[in-house]
PDB file of N, CA and C in Angstrom:
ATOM      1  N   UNK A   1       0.851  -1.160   0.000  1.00  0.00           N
ATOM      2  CA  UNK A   1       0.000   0.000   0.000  1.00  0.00           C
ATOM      3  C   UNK A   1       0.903   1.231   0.000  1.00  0.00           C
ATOM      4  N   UNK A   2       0.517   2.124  -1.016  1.00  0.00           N
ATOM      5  CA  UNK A   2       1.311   3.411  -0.942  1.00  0.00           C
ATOM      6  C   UNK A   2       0.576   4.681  -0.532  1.00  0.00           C
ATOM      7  N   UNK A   3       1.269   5.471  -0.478  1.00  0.00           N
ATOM      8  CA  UNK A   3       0.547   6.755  -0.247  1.00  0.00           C
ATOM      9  C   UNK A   3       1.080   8.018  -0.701  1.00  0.00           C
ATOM     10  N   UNK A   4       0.382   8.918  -1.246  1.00  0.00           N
ATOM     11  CA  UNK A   4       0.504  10.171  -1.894  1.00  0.00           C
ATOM     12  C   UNK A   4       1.587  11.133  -1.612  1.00  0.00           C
ATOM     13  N   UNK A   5       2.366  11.924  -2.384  1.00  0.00           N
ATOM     14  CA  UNK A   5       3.607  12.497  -1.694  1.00  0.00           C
ATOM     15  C   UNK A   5       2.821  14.312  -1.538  1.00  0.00           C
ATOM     16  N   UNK A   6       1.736  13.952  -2.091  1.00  0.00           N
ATOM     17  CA  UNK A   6       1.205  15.444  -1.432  1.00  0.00           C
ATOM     18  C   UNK A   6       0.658  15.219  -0.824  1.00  0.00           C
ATOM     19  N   UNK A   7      -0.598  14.766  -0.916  1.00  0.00           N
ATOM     20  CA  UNK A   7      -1.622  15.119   0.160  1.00  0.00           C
ATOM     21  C   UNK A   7      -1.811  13.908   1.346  1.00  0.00           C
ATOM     22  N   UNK A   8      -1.448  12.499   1.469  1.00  0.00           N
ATOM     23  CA  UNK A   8      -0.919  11.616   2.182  1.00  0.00           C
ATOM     24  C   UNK A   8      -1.982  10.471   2.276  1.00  0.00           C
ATOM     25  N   UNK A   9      -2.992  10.685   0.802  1.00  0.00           N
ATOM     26  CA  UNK A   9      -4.450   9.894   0.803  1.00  0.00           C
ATOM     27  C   UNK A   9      -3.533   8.550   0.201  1.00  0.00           C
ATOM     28  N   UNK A  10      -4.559   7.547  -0.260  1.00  0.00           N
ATOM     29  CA  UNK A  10      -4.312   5.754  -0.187  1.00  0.00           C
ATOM     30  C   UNK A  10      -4.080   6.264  -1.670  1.00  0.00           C
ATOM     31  N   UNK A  11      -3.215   5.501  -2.594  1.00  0.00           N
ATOM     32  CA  UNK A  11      -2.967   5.717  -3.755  1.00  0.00           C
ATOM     33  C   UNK A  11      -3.389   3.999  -4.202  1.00  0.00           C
ATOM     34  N   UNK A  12      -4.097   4.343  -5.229  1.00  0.00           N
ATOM     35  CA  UNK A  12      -4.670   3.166  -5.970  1.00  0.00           C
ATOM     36  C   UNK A  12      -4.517   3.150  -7.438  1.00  0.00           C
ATOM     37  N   UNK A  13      -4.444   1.634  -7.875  1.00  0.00           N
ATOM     38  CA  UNK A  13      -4.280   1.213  -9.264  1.00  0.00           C
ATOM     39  C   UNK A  13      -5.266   1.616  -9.995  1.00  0.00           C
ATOM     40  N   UNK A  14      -4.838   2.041 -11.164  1.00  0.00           N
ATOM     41  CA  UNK A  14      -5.924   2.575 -12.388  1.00  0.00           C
ATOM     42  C   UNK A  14      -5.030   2.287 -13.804  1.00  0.00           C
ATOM     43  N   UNK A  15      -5.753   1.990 -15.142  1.00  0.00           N
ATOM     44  CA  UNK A  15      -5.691   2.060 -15.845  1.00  0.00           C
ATOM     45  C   UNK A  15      -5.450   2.784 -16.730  1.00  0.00           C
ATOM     46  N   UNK A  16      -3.946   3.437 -17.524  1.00  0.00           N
ATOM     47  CA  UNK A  16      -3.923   4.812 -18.026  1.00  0.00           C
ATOM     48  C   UNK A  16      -3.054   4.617 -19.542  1.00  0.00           C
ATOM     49  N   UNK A  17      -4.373   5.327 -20.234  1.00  0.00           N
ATOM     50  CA  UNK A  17      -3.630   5.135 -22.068  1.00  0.00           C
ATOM     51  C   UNK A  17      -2.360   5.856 -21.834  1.00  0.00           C
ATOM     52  N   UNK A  18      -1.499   5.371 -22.535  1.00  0.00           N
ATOM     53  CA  UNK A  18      -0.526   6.001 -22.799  1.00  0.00           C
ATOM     54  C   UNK A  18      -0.162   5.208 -24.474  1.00  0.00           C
ATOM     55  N   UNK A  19      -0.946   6.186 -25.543  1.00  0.00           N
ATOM     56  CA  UNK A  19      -0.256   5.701 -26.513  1.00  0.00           C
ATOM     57  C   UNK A  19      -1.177   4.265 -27.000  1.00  0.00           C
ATOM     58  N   UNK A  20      -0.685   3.474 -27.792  1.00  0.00           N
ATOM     59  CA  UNK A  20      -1.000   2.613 -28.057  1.00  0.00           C
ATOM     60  C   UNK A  20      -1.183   1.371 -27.019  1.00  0.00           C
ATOM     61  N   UNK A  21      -0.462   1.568 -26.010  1.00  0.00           N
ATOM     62  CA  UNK A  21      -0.694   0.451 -24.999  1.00  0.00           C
ATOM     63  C   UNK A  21      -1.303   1.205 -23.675  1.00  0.00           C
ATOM     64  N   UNK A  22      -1.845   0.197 -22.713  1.00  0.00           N
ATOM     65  CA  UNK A  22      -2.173   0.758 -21.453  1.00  0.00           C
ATOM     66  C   UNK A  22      -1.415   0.282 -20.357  1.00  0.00           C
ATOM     67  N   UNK A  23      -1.441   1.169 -19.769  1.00  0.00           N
ATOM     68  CA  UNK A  23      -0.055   0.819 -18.597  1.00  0.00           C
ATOM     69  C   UNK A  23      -1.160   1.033 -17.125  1.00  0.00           C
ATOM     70  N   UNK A  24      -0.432   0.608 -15.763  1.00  0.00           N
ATOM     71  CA  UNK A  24      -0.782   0.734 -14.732  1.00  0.00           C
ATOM     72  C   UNK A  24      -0.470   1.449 -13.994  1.00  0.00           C
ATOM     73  N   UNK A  25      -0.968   2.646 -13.381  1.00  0.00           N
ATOM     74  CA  UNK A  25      -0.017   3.573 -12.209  1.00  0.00           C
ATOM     75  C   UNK A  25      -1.060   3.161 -11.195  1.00  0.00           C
ATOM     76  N   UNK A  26      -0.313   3.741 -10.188  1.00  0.00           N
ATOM     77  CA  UNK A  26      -1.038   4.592  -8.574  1.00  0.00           C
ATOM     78  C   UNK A  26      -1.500   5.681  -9.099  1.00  0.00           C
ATOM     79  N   UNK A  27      -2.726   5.857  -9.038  1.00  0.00           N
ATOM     80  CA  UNK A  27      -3.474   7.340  -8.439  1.00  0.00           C
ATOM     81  C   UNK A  27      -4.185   7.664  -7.502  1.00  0.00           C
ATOM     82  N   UNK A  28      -4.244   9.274  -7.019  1.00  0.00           N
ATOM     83  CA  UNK A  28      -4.365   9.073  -6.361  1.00  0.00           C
ATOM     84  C   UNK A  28      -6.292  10.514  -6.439  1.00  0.00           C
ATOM     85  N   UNK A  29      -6.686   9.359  -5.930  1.00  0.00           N
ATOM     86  CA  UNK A  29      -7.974  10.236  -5.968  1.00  0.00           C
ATOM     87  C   UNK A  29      -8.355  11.259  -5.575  1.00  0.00           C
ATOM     88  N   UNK A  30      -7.781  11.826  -4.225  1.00  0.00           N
ATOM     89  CA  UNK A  30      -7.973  13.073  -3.662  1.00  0.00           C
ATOM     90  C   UNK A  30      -7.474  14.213  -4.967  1.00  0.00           C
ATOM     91  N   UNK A  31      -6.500  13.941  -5.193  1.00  0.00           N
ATOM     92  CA  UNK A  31      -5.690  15.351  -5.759  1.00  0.00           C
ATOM     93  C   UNK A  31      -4.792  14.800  -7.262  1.00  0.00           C
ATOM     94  N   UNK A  32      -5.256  13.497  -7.330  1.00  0.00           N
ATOM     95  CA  UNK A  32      -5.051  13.378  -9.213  1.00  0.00           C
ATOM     96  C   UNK A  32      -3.812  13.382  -9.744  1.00  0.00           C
ATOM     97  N   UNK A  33      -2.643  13.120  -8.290  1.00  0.00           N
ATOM     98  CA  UNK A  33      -1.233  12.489  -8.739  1.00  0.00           C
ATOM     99  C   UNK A  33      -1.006  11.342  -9.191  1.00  0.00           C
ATOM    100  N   UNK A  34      -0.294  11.403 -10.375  1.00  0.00           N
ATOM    101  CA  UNK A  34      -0.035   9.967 -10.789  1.00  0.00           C
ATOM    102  C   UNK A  34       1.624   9.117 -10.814  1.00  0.00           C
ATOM    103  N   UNK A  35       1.892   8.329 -10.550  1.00  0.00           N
ATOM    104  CA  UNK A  35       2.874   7.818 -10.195  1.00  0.00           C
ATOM    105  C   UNK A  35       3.014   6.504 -10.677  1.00  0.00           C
ATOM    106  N   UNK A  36       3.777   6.226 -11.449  1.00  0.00           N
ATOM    107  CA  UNK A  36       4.546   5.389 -12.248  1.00  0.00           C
ATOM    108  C   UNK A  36       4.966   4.064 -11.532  1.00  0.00           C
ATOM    109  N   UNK A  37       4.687   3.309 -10.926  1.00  0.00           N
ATOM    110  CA  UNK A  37       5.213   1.782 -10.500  1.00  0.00           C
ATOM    111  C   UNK A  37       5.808   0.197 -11.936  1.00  0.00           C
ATOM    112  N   UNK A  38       6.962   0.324 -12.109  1.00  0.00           N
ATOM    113  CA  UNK A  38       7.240  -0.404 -13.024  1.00  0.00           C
ATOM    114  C   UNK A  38       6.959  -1.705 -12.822  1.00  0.00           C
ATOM    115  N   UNK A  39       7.143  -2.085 -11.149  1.00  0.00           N
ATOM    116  CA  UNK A  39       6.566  -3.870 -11.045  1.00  0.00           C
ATOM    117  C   UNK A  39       4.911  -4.191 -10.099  1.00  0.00           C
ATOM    118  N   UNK A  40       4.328  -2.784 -10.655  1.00  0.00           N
ATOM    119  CA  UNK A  40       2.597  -2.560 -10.313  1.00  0.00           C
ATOM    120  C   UNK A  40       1.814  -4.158 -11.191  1.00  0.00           C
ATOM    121  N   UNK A  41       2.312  -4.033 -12.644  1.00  0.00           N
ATOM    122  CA  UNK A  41       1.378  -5.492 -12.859  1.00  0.00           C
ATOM    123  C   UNK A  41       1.936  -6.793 -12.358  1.00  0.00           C
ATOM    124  N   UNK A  42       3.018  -6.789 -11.925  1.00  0.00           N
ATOM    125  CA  UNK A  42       3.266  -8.577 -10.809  1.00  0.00           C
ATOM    126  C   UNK A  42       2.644  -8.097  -9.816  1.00  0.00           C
ATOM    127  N   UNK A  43       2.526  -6.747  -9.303  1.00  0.00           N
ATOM    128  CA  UNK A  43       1.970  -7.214  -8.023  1.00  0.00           C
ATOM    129  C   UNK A  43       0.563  -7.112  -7.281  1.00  0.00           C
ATOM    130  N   UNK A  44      -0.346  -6.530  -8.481  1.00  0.00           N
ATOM    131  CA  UNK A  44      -1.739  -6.759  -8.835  1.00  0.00           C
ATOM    132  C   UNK A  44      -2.271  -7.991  -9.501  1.00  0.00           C
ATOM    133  N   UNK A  45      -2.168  -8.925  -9.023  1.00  0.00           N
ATOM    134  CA  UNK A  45      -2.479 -10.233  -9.526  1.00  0.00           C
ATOM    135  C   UNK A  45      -1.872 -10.246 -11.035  1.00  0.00           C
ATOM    136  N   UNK A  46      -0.823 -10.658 -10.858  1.00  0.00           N
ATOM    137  CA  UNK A  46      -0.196 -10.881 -12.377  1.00  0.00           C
ATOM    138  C   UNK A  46      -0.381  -9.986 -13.573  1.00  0.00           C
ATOM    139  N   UNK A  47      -0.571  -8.592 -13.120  1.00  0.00           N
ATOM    140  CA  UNK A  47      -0.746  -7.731 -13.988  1.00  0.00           C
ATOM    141  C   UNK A  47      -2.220  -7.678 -14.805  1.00  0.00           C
ATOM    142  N   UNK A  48      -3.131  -7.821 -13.594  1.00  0.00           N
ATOM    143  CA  UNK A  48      -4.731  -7.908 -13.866  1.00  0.00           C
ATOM    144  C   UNK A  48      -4.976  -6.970 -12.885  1.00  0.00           C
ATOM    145  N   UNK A  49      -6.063  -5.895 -13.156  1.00  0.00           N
ATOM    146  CA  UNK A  49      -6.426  -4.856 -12.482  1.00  0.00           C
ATOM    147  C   UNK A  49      -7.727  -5.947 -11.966  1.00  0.00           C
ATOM    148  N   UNK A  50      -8.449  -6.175 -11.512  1.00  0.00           N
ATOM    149  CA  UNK A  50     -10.172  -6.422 -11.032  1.00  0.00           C
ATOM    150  C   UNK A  50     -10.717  -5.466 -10.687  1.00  0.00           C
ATOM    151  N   UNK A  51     -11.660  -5.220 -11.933  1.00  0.00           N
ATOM    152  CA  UNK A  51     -12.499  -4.337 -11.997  1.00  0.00           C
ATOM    153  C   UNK A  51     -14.433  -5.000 -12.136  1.00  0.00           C
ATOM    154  N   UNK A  52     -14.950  -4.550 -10.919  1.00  0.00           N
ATOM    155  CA  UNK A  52     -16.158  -5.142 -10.686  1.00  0.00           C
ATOM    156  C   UNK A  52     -17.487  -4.189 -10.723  1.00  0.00           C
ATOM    157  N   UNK A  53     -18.311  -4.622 -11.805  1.00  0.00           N
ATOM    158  CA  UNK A  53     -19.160  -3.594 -11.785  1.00  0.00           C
ATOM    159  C   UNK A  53     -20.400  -4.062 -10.963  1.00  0.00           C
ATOM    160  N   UNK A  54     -21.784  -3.000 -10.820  1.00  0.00           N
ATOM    161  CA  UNK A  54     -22.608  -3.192  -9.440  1.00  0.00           C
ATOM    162  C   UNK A  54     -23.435  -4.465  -9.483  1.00  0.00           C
ATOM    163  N   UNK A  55     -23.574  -4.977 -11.073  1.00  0.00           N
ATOM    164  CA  UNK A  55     -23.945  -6.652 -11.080  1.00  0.00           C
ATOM    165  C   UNK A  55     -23.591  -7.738 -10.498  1.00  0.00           C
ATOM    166  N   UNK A  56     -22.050  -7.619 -10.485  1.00  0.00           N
ATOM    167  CA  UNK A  56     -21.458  -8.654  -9.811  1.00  0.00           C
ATOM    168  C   UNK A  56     -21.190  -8.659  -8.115  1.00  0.00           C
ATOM    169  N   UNK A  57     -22.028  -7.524  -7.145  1.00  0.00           N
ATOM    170  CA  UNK A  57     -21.935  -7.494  -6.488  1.00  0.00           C
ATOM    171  C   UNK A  57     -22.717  -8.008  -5.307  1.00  0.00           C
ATOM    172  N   UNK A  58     -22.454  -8.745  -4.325  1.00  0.00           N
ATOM    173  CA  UNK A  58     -23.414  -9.695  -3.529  1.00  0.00           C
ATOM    174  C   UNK A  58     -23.721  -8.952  -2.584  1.00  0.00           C
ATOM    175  N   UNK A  59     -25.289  -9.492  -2.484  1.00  0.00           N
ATOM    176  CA  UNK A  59     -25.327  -8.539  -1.059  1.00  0.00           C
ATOM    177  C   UNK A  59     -25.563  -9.629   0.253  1.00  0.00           C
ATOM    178  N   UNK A  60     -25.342  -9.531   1.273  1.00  0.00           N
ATOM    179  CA  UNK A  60     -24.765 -10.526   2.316  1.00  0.00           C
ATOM    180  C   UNK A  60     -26.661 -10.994   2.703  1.00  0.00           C
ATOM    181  N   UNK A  61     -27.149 -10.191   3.398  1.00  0.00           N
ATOM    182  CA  UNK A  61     -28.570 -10.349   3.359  1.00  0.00           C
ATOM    183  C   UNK A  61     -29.434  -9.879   2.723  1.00  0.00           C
ATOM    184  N   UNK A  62     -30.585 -10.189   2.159  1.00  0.00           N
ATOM    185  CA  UNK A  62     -31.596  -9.889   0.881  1.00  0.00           C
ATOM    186  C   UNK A  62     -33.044  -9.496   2.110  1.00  0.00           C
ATOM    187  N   UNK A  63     -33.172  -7.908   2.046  1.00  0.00           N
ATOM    188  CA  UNK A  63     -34.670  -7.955   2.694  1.00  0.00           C
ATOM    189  C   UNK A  63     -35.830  -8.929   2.375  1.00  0.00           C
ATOM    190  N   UNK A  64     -36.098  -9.099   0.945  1.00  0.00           N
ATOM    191  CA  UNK A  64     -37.014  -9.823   0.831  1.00  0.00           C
ATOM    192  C   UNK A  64     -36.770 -11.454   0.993  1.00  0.00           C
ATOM    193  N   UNK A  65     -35.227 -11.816   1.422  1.00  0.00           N
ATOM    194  CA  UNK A  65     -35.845 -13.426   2.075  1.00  0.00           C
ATOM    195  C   UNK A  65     -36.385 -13.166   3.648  1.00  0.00           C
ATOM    196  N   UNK A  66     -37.093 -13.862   3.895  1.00  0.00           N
ATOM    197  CA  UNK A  66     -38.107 -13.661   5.428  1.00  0.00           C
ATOM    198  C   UNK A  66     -36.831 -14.228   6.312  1.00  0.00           C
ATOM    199  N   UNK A  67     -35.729 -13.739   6.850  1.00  0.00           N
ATOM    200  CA  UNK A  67     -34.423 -14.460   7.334  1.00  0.00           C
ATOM    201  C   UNK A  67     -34.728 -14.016   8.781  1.00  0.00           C
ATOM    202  N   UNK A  68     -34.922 -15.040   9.866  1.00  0.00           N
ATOM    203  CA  UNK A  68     -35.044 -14.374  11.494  1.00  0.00           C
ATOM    204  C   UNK A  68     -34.312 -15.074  12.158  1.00  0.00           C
ATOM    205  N   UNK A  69     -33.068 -14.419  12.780  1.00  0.00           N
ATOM    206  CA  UNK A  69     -32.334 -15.321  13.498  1.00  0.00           C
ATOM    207  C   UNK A  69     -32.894 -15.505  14.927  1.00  0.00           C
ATOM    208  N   UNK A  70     -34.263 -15.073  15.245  1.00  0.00           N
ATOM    209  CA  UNK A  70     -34.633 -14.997  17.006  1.00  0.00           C
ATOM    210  C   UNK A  70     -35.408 -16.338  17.213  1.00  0.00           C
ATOM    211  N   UNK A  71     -35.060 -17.061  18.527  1.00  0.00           N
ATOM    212  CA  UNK A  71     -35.634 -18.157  18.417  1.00  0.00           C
ATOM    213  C   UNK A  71     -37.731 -18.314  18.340  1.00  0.00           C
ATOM    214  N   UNK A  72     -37.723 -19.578  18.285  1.00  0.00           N
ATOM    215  CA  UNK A  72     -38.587 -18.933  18.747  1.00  0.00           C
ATOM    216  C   UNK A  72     -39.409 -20.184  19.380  1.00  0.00           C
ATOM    217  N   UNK A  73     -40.859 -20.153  20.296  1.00  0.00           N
ATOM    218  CA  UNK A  73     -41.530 -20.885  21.308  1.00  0.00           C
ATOM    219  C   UNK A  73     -42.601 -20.782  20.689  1.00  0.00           C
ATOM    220  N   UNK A  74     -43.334 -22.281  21.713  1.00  0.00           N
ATOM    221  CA  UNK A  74     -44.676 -22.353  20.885  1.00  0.00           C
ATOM    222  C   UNK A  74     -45.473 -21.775  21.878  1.00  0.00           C
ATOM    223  N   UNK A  75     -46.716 -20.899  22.028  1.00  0.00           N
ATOM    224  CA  UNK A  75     -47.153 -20.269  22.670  1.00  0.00           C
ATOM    225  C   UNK A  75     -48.310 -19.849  22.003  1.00  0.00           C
ATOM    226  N   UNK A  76     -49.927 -19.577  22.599  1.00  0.00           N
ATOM    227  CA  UNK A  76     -51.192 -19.402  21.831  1.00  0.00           C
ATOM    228  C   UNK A  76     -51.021 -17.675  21.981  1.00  0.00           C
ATOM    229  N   UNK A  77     -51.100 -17.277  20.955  1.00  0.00           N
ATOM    230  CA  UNK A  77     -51.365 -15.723  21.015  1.00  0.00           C
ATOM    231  C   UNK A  77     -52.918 -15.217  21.007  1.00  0.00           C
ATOM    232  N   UNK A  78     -52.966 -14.154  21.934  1.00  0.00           N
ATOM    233  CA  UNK A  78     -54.160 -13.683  22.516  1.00  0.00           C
ATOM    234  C   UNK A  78     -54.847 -12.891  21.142  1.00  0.00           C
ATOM    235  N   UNK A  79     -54.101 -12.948  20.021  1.00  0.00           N
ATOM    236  CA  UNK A  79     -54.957 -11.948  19.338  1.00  0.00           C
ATOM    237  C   UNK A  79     -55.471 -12.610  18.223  1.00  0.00           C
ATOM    238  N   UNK A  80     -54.329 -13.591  17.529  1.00  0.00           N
ATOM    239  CA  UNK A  80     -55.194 -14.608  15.975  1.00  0.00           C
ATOM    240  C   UNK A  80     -54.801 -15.853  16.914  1.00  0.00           C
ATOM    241  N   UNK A  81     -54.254 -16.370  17.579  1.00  0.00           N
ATOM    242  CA  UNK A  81     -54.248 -17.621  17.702  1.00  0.00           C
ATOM    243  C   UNK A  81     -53.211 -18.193  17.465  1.00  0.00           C
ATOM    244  N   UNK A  82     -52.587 -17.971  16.764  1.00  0.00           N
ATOM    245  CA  UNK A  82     -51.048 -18.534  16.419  1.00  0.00           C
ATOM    246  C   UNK A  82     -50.421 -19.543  16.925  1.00  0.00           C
ATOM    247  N   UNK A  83     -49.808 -20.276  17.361  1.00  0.00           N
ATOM    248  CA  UNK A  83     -48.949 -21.297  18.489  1.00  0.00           C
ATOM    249  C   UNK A  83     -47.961 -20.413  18.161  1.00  0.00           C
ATOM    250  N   UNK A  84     -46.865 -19.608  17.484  1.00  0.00           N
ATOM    251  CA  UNK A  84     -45.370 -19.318  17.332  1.00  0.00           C
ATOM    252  C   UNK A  84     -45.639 -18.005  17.515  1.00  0.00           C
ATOM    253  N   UNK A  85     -44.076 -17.655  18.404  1.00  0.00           N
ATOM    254  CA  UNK A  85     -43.739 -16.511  18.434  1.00  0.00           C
ATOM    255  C   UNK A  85     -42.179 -16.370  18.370  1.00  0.00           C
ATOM    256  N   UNK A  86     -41.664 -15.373  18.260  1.00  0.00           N
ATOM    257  CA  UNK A  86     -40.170 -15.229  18.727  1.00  0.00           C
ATOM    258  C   UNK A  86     -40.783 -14.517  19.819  1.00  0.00           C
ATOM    259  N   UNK A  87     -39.023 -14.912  20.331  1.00  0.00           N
ATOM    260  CA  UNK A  87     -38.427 -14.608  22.302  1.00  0.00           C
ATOM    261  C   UNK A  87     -37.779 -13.838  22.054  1.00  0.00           C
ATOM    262  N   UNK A  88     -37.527 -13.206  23.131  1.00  0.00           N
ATOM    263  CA  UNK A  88     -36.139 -12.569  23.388  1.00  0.00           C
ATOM    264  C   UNK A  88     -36.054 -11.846  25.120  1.00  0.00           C
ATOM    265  N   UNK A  89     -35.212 -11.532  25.532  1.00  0.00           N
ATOM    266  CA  UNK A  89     -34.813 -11.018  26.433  1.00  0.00           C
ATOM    267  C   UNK A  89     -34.174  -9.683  27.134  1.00  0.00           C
ATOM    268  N   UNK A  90     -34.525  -8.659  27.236  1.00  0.00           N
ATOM    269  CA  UNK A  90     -34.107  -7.443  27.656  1.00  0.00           C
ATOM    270  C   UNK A  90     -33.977  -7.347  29.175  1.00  0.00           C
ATOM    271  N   UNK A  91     -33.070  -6.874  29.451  1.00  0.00           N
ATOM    272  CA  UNK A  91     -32.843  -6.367  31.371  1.00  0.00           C
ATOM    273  C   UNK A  91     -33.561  -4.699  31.181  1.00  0.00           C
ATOM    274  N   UNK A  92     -34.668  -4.964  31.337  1.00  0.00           N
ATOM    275  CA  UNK A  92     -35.438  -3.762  31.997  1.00  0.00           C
ATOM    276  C   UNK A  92     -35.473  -2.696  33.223  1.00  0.00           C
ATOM    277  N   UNK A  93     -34.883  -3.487  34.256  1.00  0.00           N
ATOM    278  CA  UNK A  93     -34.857  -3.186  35.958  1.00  0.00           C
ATOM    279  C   UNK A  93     -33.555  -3.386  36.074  1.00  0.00           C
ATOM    280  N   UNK A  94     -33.267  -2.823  37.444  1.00  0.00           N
ATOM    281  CA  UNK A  94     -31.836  -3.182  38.149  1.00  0.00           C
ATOM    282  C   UNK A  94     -31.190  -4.700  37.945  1.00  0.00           C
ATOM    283  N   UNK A  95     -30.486  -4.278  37.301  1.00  0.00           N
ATOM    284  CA  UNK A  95     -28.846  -5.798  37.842  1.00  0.00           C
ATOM    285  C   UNK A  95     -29.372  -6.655  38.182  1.00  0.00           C
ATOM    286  N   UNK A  96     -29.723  -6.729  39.445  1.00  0.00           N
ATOM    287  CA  UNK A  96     -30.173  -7.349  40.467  1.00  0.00           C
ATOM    288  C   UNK A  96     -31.580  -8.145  39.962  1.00  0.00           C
ATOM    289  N   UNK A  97     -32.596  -7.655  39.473  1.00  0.00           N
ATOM    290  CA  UNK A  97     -33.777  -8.296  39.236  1.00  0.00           C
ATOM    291  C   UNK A  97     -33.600  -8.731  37.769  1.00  0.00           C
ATOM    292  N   UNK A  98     -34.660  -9.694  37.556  1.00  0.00           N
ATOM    293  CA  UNK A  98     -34.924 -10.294  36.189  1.00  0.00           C
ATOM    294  C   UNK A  98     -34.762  -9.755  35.266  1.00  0.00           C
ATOM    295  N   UNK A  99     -34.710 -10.644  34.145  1.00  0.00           N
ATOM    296  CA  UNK A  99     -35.033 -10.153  32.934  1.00  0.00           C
ATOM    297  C   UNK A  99     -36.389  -9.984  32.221  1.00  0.00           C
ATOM    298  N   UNK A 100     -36.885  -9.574  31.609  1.00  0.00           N
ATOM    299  CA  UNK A 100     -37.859  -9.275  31.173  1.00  0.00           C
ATOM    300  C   UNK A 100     -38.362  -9.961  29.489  1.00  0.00           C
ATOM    301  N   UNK A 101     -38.916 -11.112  29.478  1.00  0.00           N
ATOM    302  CA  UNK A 101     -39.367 -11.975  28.133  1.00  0.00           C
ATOM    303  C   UNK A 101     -40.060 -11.231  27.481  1.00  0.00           C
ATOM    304  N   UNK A 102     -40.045 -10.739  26.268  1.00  0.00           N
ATOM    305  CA  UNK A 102     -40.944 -10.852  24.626  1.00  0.00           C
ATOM    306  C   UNK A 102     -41.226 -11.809  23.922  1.00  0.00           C
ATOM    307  N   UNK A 103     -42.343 -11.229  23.604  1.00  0.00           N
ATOM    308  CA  UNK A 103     -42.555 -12.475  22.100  1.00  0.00           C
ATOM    309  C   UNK A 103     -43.517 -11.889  21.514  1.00  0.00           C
ATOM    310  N   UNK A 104     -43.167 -11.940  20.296  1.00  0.00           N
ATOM    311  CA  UNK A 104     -43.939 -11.192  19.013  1.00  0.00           C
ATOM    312  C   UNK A 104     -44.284 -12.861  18.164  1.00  0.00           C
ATOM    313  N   UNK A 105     -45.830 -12.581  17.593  1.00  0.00           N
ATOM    314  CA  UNK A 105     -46.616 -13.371  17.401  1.00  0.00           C
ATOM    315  C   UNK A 105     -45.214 -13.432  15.585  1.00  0.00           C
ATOM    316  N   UNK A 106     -45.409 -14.511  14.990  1.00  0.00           N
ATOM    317  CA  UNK A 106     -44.622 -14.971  13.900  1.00  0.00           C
ATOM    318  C   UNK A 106     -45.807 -14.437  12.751  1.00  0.00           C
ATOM    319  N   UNK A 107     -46.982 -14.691  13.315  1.00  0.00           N
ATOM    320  CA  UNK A 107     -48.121 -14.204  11.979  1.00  0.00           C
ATOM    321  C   UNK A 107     -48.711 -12.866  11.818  1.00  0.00           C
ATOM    322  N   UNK A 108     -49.435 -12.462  13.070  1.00  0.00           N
ATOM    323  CA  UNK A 108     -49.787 -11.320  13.253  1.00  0.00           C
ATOM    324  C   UNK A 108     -48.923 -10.356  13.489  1.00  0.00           C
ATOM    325  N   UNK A 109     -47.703 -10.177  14.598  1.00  0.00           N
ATOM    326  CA  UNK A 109     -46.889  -9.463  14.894  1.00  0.00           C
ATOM    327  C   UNK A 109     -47.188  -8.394  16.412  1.00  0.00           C
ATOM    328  N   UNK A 110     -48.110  -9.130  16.770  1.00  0.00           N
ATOM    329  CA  UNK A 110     -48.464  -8.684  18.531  1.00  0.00           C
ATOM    330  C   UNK A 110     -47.390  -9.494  19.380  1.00  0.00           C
ATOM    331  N   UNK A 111     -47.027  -8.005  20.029  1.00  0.00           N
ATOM    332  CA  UNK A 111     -46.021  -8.079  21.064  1.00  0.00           C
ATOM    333  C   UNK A 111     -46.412  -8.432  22.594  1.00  0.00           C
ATOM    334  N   UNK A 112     -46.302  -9.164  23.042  1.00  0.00           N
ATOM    335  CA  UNK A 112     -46.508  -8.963  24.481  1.00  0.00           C
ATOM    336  C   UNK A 112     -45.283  -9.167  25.398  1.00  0.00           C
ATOM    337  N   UNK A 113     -45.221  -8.442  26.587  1.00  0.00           N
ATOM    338  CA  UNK A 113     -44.143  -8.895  28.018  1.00  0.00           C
ATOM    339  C   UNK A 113     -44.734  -9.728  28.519  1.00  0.00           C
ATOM    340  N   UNK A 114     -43.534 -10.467  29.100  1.00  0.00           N
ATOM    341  CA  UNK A 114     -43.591 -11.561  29.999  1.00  0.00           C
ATOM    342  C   UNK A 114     -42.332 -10.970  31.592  1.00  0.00           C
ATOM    343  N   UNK A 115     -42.733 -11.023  32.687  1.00  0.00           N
ATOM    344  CA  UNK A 115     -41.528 -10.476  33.825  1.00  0.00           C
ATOM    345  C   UNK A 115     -41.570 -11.747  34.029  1.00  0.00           C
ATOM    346  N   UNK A 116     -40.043 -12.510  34.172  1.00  0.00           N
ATOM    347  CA  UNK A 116     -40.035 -13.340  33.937  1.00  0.00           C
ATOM    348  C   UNK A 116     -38.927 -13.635  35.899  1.00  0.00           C
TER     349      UNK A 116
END
């Protein structure tokens, strides 16, 4: 990793015509110095830039899969009936006293406490 002799930002590989062929420098994005590295393509993967456009990009979680990591219990909910809910646990009160149970219905989405 290098860095800029002016302004002291991350200097990165780019692609630059020169002429009939294209060569590889450091630039540097803040302030548009360019700098010459003669053994830049061995040491960018064998003289391959990777360049990735926003298609090929993954996204780690997808809103629309229904993904819930909270467990969850079987329990009749007071409002459709449900058996499932997720749990969970918050310290509401002092140190000292309990914790305090949730559970949100899996269908409807009614919350109720439990002092547990």
């Amino acid at each position: 990793m290098e860095f800029c002799s002016e302004c002291g930002s991350r200097l990165k590989p780019a692609k630059v015509n020169s002429g009939k062929q294209v060569i590889l420098m450091l630039t540097c994005t803040k302030c548009g110095i360019k700098k010459h590295e003669p053994d830049l393509g061995s040491k960018i993967l064998n003289g391959k830039v990777i360049e990735h456009n926003p298609k090929q990009l993954v996204a780690v979680i997808d809103r629309e899969l229904d993904l819930n990591p909270m467990p969850t219990i079987q329990i009749d909910c007071p409002r459709c009936g449900n058996n499932t809910a997720n749990v969970w646990l918050v310290q509401t009160r002092g140190s000292d006293e309990s914790s305090t149970q949730f559970l949100r219905c899996t269908e409807c989405g009614y919350t109720l406490r439990e002092n547990t």
